[in-house]
C-alpha atoms as a PDB file:
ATOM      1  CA  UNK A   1       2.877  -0.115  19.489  1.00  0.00           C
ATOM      2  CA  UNK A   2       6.652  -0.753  18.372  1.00  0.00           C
ATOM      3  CA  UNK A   3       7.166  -1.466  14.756  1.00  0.00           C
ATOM      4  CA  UNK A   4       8.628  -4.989  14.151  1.00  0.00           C
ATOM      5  CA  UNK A   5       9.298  -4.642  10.257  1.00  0.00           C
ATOM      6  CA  UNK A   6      11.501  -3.329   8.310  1.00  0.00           C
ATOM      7  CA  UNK A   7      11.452  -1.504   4.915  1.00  0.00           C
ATOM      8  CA  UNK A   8      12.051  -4.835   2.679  1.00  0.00           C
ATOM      9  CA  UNK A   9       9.080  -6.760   4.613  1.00  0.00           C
ATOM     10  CA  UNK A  10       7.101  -3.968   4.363  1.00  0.00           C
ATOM     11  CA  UNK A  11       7.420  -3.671   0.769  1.00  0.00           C
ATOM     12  CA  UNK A  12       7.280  -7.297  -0.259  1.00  0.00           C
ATOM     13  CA  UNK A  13       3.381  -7.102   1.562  1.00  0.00           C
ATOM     14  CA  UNK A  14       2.586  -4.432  -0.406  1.00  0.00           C
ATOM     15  CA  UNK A  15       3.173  -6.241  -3.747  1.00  0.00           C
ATOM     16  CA  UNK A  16       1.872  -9.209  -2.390  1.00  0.00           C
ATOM     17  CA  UNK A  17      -1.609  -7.016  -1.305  1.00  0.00           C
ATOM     18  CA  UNK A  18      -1.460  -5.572  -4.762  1.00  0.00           C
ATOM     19  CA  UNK A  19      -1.492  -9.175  -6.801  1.00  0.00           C
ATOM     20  CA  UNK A  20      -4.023 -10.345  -4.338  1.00  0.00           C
ATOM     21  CA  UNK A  21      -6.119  -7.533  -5.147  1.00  0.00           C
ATOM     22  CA  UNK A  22      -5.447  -7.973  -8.922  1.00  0.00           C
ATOM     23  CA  UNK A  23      -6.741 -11.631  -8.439  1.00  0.00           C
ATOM     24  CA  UNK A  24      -9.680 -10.427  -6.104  1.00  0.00           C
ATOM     25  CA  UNK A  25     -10.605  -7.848  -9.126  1.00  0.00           C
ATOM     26  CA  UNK A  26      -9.158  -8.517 -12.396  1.00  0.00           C
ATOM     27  CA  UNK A  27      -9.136 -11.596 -13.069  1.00  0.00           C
ATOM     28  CA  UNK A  28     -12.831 -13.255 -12.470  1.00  0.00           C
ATOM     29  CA  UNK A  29     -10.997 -15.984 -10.642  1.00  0.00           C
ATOM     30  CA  UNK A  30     -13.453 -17.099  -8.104  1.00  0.00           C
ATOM     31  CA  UNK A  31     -15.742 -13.890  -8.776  1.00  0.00           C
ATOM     32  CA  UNK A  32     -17.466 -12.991  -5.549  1.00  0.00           C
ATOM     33  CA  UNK A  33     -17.032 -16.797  -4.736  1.00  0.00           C
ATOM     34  CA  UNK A  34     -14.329 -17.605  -1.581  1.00  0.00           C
ATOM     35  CA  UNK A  35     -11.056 -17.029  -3.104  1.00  0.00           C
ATOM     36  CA  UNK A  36     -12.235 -13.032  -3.919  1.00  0.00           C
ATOM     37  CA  UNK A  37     -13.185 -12.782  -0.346  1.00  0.00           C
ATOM     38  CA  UNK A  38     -10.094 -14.580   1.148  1.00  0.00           C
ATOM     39  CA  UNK A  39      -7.706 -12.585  -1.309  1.00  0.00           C
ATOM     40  CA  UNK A  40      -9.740  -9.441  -0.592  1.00  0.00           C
ATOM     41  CA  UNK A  41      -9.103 -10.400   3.589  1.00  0.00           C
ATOM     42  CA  UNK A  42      -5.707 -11.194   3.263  1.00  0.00           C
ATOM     43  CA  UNK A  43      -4.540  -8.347   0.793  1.00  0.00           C
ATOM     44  CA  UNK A  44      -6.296  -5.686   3.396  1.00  0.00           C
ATOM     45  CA  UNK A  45      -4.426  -7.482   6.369  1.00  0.00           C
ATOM     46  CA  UNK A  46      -1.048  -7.471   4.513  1.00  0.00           C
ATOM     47  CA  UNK A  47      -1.874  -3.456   3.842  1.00  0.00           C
ATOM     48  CA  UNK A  48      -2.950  -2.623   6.990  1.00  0.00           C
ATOM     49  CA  UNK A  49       0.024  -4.562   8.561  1.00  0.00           C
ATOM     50  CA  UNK A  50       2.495  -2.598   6.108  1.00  0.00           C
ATOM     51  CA  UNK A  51       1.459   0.659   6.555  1.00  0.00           C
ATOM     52  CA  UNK A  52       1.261   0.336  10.667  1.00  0.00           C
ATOM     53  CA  UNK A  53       5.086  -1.453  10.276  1.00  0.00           C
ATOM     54  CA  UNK A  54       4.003  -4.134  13.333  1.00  0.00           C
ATOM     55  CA  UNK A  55       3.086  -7.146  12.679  1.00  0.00           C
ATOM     56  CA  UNK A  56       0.899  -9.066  15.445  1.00  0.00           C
ATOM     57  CA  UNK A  57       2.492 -12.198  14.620  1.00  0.00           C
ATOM     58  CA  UNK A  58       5.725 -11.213  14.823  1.00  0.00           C
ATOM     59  CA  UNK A  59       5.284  -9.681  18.219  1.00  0.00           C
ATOM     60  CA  UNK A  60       3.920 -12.981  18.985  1.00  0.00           C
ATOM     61  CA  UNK A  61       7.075 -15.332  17.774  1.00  0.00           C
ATOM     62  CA  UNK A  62       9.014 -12.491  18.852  1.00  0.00           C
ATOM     63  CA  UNK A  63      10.386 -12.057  14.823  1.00  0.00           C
ATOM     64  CA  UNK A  64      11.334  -7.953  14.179  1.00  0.00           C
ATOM     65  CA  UNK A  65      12.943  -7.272  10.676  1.00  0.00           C
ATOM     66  CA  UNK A  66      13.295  -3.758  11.660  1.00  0.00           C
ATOM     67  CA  UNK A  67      15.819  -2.038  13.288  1.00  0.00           C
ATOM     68  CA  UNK A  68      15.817  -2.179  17.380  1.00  0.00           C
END
């Protein structure tokens, strides 16, 4: 599995998980309705996707942000 992100994508995701968790958690927005679980889905996928550096998306348009 060849990473295809770089450092900047990587970090903008990880805010982005972060606010979606604050909105999943801290706000009451939606509590336990569908926007917690779709914020709760999508932060976890940005995460997971972040930490791992490879997108499956990006393999798929062929986009790498990374280097190589």
């Amino acid at each position: 599995m060849n990473r295809n992100m770089g450092p900047l994508d990587r970090g903008a995701r990880i805010v982005v998980a972060l606010i979606l968790l604050y909105v999943a958690f801290g706000t009451g927005f939606g509590a336990a309705g569908v926007v917690h679980w779709l914020a709760l889905l999508i932060a976890a996928i940005f995460a997971v996707t972040s930490v791992v550096g490879m997108c499956p998306l990006y393999r798929v348009f062929g986009v790498n942000t990374g280097k190589g």
